[in-house]
C-alpha atoms as a PDB file:
ATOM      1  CA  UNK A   1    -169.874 -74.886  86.670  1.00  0.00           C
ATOM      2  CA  UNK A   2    -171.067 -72.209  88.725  1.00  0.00           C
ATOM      3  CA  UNK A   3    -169.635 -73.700  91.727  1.00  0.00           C
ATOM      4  CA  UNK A   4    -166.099 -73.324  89.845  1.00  0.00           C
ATOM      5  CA  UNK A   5    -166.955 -69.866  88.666  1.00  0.00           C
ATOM      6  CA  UNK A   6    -167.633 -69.070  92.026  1.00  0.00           C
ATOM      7  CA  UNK A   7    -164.500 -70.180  93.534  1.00  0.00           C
ATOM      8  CA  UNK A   8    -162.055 -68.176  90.918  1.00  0.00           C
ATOM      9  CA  UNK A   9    -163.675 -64.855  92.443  1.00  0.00           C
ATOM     10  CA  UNK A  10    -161.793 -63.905  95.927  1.00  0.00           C
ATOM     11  CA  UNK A  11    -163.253 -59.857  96.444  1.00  0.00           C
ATOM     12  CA  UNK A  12    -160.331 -59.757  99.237  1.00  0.00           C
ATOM     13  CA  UNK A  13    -157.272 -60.525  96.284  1.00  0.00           C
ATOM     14  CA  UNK A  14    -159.078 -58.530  93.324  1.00  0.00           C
ATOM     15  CA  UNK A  15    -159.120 -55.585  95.772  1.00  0.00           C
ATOM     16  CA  UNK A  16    -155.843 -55.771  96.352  1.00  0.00           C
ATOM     17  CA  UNK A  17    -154.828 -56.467  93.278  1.00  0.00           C
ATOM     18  CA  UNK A  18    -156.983 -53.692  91.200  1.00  0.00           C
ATOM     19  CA  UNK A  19    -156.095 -50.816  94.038  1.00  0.00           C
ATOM     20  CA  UNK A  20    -152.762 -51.793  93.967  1.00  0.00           C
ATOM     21  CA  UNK A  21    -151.796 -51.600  90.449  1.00  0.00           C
ATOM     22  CA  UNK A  22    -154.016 -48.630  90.491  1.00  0.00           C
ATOM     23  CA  UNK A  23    -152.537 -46.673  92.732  1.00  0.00           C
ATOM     24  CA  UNK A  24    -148.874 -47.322  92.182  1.00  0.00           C
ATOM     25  CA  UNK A  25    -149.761 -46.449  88.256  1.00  0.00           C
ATOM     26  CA  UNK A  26    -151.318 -42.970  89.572  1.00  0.00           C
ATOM     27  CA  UNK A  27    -148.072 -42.342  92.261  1.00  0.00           C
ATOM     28  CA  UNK A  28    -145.377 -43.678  88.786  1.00  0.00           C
ATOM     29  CA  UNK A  29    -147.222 -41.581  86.230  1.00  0.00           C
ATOM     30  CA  UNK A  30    -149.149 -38.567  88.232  1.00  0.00           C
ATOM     31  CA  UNK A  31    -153.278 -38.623  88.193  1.00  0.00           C
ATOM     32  CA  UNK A  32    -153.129 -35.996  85.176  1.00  0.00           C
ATOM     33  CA  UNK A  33    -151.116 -38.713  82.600  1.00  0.00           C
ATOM     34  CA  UNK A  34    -153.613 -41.453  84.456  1.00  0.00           C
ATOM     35  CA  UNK A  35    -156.562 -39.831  83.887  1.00  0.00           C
ATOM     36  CA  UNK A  36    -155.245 -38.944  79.846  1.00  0.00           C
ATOM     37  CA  UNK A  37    -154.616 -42.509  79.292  1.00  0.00           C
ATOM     38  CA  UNK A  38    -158.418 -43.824  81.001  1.00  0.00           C
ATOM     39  CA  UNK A  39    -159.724 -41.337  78.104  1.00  0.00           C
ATOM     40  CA  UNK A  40    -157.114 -42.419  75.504  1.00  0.00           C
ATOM     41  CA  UNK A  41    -158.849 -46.373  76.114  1.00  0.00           C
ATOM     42  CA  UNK A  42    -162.414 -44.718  76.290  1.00  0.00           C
ATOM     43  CA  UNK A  43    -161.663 -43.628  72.644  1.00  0.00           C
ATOM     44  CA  UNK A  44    -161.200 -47.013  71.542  1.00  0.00           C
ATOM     45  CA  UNK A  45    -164.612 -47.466  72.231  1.00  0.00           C
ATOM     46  CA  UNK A  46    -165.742 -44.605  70.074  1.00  0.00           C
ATOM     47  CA  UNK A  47    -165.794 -45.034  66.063  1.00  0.00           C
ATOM     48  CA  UNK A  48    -162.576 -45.170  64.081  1.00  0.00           C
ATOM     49  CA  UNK A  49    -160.830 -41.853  62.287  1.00  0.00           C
ATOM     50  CA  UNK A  50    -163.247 -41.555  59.577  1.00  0.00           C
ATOM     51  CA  UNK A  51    -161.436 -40.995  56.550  1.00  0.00           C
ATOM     52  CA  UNK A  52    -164.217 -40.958  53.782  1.00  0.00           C
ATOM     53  CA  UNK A  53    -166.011 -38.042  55.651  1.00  0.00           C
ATOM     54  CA  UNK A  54    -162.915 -36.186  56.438  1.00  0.00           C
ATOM     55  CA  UNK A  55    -161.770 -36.128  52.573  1.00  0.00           C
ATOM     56  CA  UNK A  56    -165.741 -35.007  51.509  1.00  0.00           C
ATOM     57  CA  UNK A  57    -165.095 -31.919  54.258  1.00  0.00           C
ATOM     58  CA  UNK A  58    -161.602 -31.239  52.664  1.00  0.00           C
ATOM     59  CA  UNK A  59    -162.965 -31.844  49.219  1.00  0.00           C
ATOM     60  CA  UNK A  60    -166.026 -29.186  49.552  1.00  0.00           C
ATOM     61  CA  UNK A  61    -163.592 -27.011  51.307  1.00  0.00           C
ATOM     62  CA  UNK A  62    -160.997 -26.793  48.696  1.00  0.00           C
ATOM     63  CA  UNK A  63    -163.666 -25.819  46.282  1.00  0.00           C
ATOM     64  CA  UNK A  64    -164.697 -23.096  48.254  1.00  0.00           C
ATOM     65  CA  UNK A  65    -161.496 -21.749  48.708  1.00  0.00           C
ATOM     66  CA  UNK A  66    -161.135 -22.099  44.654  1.00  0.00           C
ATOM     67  CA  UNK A  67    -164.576 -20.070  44.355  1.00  0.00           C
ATOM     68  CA  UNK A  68    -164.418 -17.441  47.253  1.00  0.00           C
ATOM     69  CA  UNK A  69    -160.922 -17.198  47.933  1.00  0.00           C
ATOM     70  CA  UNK A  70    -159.263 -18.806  51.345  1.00  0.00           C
ATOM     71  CA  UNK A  71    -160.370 -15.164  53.221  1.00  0.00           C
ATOM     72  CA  UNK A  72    -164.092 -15.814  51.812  1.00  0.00           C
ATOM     73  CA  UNK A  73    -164.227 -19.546  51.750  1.00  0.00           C
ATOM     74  CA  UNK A  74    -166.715 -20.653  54.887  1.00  0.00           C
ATOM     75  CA  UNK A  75    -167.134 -24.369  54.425  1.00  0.00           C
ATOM     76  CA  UNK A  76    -168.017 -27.010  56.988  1.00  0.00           C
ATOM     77  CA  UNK A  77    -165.151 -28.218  58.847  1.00  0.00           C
ATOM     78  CA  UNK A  78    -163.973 -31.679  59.127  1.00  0.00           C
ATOM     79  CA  UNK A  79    -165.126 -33.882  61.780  1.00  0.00           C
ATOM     80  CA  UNK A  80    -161.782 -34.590  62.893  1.00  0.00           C
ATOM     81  CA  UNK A  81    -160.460 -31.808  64.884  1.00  0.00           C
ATOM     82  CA  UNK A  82    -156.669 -31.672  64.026  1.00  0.00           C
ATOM     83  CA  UNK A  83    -157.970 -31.640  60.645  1.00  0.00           C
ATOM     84  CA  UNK A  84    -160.644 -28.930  61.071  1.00  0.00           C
ATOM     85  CA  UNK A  85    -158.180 -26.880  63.001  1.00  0.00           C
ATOM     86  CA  UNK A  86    -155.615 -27.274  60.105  1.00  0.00           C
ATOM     87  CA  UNK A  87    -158.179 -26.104  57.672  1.00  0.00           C
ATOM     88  CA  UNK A  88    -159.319 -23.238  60.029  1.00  0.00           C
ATOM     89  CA  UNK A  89    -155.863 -22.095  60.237  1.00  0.00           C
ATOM     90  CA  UNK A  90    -155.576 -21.987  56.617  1.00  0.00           C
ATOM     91  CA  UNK A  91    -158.670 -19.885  56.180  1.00  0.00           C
ATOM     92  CA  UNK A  92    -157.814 -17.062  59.038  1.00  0.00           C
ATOM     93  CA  UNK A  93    -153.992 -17.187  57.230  1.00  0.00           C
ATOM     94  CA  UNK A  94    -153.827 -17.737  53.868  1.00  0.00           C
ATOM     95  CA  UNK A  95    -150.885 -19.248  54.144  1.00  0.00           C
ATOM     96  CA  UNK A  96    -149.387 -22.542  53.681  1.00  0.00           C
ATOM     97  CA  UNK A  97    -146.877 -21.839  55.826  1.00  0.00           C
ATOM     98  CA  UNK A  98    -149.150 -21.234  58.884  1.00  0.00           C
ATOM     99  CA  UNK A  99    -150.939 -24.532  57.835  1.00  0.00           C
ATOM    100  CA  UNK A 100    -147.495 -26.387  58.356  1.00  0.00           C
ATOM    101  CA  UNK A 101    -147.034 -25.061  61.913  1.00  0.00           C
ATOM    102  CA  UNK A 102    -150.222 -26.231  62.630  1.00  0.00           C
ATOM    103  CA  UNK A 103    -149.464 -29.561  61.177  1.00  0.00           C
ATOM    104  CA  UNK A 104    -146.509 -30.062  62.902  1.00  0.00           C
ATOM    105  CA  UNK A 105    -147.662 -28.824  66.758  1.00  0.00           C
ATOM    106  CA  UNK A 106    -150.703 -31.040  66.353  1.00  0.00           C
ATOM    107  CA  UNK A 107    -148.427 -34.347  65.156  1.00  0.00           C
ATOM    108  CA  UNK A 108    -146.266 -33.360  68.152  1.00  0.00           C
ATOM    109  CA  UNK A 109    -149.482 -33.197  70.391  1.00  0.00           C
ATOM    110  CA  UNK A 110    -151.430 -36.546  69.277  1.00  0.00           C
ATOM    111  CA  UNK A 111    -147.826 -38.526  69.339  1.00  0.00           C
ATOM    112  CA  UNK A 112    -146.874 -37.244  72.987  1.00  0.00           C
ATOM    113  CA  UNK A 113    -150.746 -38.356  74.122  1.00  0.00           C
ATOM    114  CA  UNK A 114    -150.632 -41.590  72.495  1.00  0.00           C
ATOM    115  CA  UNK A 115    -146.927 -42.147  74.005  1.00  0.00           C
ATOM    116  CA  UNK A 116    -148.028 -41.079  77.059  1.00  0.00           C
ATOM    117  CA  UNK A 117    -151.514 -43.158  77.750  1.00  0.00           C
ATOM    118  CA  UNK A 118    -149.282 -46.174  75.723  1.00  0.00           C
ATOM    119  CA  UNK A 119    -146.673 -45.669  78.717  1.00  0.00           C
ATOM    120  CA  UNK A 120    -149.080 -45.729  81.378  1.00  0.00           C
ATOM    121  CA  UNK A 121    -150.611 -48.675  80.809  1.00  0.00           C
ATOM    122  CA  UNK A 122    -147.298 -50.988  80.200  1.00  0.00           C
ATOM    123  CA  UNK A 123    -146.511 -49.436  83.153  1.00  0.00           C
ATOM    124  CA  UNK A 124    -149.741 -50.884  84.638  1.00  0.00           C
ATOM    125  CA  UNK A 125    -149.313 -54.245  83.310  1.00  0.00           C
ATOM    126  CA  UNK A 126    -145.652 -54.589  84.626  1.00  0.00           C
ATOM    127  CA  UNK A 127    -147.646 -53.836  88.571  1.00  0.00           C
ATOM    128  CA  UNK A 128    -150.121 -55.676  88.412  1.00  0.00           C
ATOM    129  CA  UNK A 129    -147.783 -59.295  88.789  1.00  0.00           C
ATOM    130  CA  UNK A 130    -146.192 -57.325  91.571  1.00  0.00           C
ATOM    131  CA  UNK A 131    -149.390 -56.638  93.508  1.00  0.00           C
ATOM    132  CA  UNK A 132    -150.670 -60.574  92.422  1.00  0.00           C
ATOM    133  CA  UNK A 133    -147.448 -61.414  94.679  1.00  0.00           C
ATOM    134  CA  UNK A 134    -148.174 -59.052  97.494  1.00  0.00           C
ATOM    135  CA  UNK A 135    -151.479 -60.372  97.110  1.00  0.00           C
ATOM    136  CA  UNK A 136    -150.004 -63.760  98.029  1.00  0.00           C
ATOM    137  CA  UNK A 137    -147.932 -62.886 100.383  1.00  0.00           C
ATOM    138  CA  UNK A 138    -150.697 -61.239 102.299  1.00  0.00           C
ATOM    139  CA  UNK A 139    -153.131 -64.622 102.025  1.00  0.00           C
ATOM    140  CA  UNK A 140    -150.008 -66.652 103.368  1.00  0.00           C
ATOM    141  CA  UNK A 141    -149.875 -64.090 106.322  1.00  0.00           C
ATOM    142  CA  UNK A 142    -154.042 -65.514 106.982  1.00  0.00           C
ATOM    143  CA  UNK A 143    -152.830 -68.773 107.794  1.00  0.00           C
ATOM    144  CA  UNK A 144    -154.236 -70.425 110.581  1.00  0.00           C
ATOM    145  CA  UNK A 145    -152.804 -72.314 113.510  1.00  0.00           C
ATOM    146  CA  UNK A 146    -152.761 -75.848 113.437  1.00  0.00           C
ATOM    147  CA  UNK A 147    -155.587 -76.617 116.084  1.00  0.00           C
ATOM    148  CA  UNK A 148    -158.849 -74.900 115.966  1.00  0.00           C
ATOM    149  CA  UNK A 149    -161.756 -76.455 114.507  1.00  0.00           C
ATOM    150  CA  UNK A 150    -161.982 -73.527 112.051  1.00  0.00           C
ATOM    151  CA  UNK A 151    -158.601 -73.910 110.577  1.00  0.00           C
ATOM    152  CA  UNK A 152    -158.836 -75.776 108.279  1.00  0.00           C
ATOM    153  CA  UNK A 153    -161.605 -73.506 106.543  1.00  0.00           C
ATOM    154  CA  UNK A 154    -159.258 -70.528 107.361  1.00  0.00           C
ATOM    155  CA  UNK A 155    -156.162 -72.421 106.303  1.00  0.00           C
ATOM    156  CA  UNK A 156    -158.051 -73.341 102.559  1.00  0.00           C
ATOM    157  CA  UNK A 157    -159.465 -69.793 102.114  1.00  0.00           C
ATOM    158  CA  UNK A 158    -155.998 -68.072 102.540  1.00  0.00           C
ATOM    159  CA  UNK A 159    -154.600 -70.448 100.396  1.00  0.00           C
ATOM    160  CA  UNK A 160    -157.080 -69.148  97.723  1.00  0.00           C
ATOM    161  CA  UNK A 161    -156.625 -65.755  98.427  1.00  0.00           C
ATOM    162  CA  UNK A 162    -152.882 -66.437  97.542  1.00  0.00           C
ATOM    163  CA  UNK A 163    -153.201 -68.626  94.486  1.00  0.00           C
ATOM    164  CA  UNK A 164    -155.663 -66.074  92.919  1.00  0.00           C
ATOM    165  CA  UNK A 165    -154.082 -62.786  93.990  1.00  0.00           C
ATOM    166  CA  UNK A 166    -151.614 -64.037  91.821  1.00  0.00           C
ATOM    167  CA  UNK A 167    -154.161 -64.894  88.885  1.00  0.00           C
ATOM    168  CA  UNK A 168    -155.579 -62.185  89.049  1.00  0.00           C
ATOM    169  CA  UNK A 169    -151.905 -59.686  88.639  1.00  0.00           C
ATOM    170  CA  UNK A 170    -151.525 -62.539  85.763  1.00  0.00           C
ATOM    171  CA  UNK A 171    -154.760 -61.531  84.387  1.00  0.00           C
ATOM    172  CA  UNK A 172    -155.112 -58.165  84.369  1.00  0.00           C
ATOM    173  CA  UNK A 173    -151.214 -57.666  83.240  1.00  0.00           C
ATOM    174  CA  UNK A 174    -151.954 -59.859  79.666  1.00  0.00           C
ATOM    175  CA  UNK A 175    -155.892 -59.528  79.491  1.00  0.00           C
ATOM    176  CA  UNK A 176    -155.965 -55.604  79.897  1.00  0.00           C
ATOM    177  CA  UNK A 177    -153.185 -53.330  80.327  1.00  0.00           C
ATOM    178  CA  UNK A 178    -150.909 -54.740  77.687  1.00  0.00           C
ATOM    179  CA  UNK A 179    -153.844 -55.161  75.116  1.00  0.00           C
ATOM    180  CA  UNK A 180    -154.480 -51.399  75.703  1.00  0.00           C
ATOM    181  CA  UNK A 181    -151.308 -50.469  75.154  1.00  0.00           C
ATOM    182  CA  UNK A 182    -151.240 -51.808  72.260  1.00  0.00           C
ATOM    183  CA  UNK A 183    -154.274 -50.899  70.484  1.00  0.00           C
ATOM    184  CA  UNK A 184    -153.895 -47.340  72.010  1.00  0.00           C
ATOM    185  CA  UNK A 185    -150.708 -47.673  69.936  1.00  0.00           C
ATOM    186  CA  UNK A 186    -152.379 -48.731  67.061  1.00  0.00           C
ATOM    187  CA  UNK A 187    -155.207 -46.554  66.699  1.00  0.00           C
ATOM    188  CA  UNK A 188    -152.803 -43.607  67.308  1.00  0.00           C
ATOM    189  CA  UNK A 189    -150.267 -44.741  64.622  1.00  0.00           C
ATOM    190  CA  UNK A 190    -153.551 -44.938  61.700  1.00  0.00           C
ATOM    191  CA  UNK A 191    -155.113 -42.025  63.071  1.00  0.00           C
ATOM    192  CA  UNK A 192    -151.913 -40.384  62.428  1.00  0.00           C
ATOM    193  CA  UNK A 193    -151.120 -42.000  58.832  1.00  0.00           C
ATOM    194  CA  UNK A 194    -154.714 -41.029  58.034  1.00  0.00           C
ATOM    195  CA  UNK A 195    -154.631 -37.423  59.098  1.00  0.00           C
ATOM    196  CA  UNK A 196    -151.313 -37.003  57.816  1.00  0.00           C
ATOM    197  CA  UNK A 197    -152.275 -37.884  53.889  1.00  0.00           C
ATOM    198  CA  UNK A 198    -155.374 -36.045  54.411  1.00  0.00           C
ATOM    199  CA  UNK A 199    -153.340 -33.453  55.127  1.00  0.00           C
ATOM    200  CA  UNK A 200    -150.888 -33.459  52.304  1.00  0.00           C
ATOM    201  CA  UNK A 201    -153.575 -33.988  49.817  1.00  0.00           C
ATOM    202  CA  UNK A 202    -155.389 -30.912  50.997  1.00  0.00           C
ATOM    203  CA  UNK A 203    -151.958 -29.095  50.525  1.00  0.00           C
ATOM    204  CA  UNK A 204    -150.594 -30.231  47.259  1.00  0.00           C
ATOM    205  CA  UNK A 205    -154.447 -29.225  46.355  1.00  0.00           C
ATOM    206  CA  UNK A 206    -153.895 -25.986  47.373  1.00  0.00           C
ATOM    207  CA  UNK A 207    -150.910 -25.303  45.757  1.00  0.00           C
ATOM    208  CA  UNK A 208    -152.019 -26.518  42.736  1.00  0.00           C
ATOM    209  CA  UNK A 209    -154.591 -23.345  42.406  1.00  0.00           C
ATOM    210  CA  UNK A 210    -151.897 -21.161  44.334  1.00  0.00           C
ATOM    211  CA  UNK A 211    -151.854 -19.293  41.264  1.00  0.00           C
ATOM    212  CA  UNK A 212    -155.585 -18.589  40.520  1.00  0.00           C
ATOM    213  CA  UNK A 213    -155.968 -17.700  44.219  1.00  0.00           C
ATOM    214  CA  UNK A 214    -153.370 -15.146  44.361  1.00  0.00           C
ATOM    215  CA  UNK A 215    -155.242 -13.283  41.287  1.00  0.00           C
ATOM    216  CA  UNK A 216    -158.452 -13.551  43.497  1.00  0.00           C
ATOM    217  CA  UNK A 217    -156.209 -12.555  47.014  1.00  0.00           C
ATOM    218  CA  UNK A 218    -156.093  -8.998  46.161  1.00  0.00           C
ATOM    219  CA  UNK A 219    -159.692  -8.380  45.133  1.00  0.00           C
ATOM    220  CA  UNK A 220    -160.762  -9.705  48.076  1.00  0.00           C
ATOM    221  CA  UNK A 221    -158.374  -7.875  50.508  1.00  0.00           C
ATOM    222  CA  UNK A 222    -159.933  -4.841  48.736  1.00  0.00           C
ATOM    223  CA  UNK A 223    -163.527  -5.656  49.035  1.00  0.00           C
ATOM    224  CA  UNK A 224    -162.882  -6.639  52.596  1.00  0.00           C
END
């Protein structure tokens, strides 16, 4: 067994390979979308939108605002930024209709990222067959002569080289860039559907008590 695991690794092909797709991802895309869509996977490793916390947050805050008034109101925000920037928003305005803007500039925001870092790497998985054939093509270029007591080592090891090159573009396409993709896509999409009820919740909440805060709004201008 380890003798077989030991033959599927070729550092020469997997260089090529890896670097390849890499760079002809960063020269497609631009380093600034390639770098977004390295920390768009990294947040798959990080824990899920947390919905339960996020509602407590909205929950405590809506009673404040009910107390104290949206321009008194100081509660915690919620852990999820769009969220807490929502709610923020909300406090400094008063408004519902600031809250919306808000709402609608971060949607656009979160959907071009997750479009974006979704993009980049089905981008990188339809490379990374390419550069498993250039691989290839660059282990049949390692042939050796016929004569030579060496070639037939050299011969068999460029032979490898191409066989795995093209494993390995194979591998990575349908083991790790399309997988990405998709759960980048995913996660975005019930981030999104998460945030998004949160968010109407917290508004039909609001205007539900519109009418005891706008006897409150005027006190509090005044005391202010």
């Amino acid at each position: 067994m380890p003798t077989t695991a030991s033959s599927l690794f070729d550092p020469g092909a997997l260089t090529i390979v890896v670097s390849g797709t890499v760079l002809a991802c960063a020269a497609r895309c631009g380093w600034r979308d390639f770098g977004a869509a390295l920390r768009e996977a990294s947040r798959l490793l990080q824990p899920a939108f947390d919905e339960e916390a996020n509602r407590k947050a909205l929950a405590q805050a809506i009673t404040a605002i009910r107390r104290d008034g949206s321009h008194r109101a100081n509660p915690a925000l919620p852990p999820d930024r769009a969220l807490g920037l929502m709610l923020e928003t909300y406090l400094r305005h008063g408004t519902l209709e600031a809250l919306g803007r808000v709402r609608r500039a971060e949607r656009a925001r979160d959907e071009a990222r997750r479009v974006s870092a979704t993009q980049v790497f089905v981008w990188a998985g339809e490379l990374a067959p390419v550069f498993g054939l250039i691989g290839t093509l660059y282990g049949f270029t390692r042939l050796a002569p016929a004569s030579g007591p060496e070639a037939l080592a050299a011969t068999m090891a460029a032979i490898a080289t191409a066989v795995l090159s093209t494993l390995y573009g194979a591998l990575l396409a349908h083991l790790l860039c399309h997988p990405l993709a998709g759960a980048i896509e995913r996660r975005g999409l019930a981030r999104a559907q998460s945030r998004e009820a949160l968010a109407d919740w917290f508004a039909e909440e609001i205007t539900a008590s519109s009418l005891s805060l706008g006897d409150a709004r005027p006190h509090l201008r005044g005391v202010a």
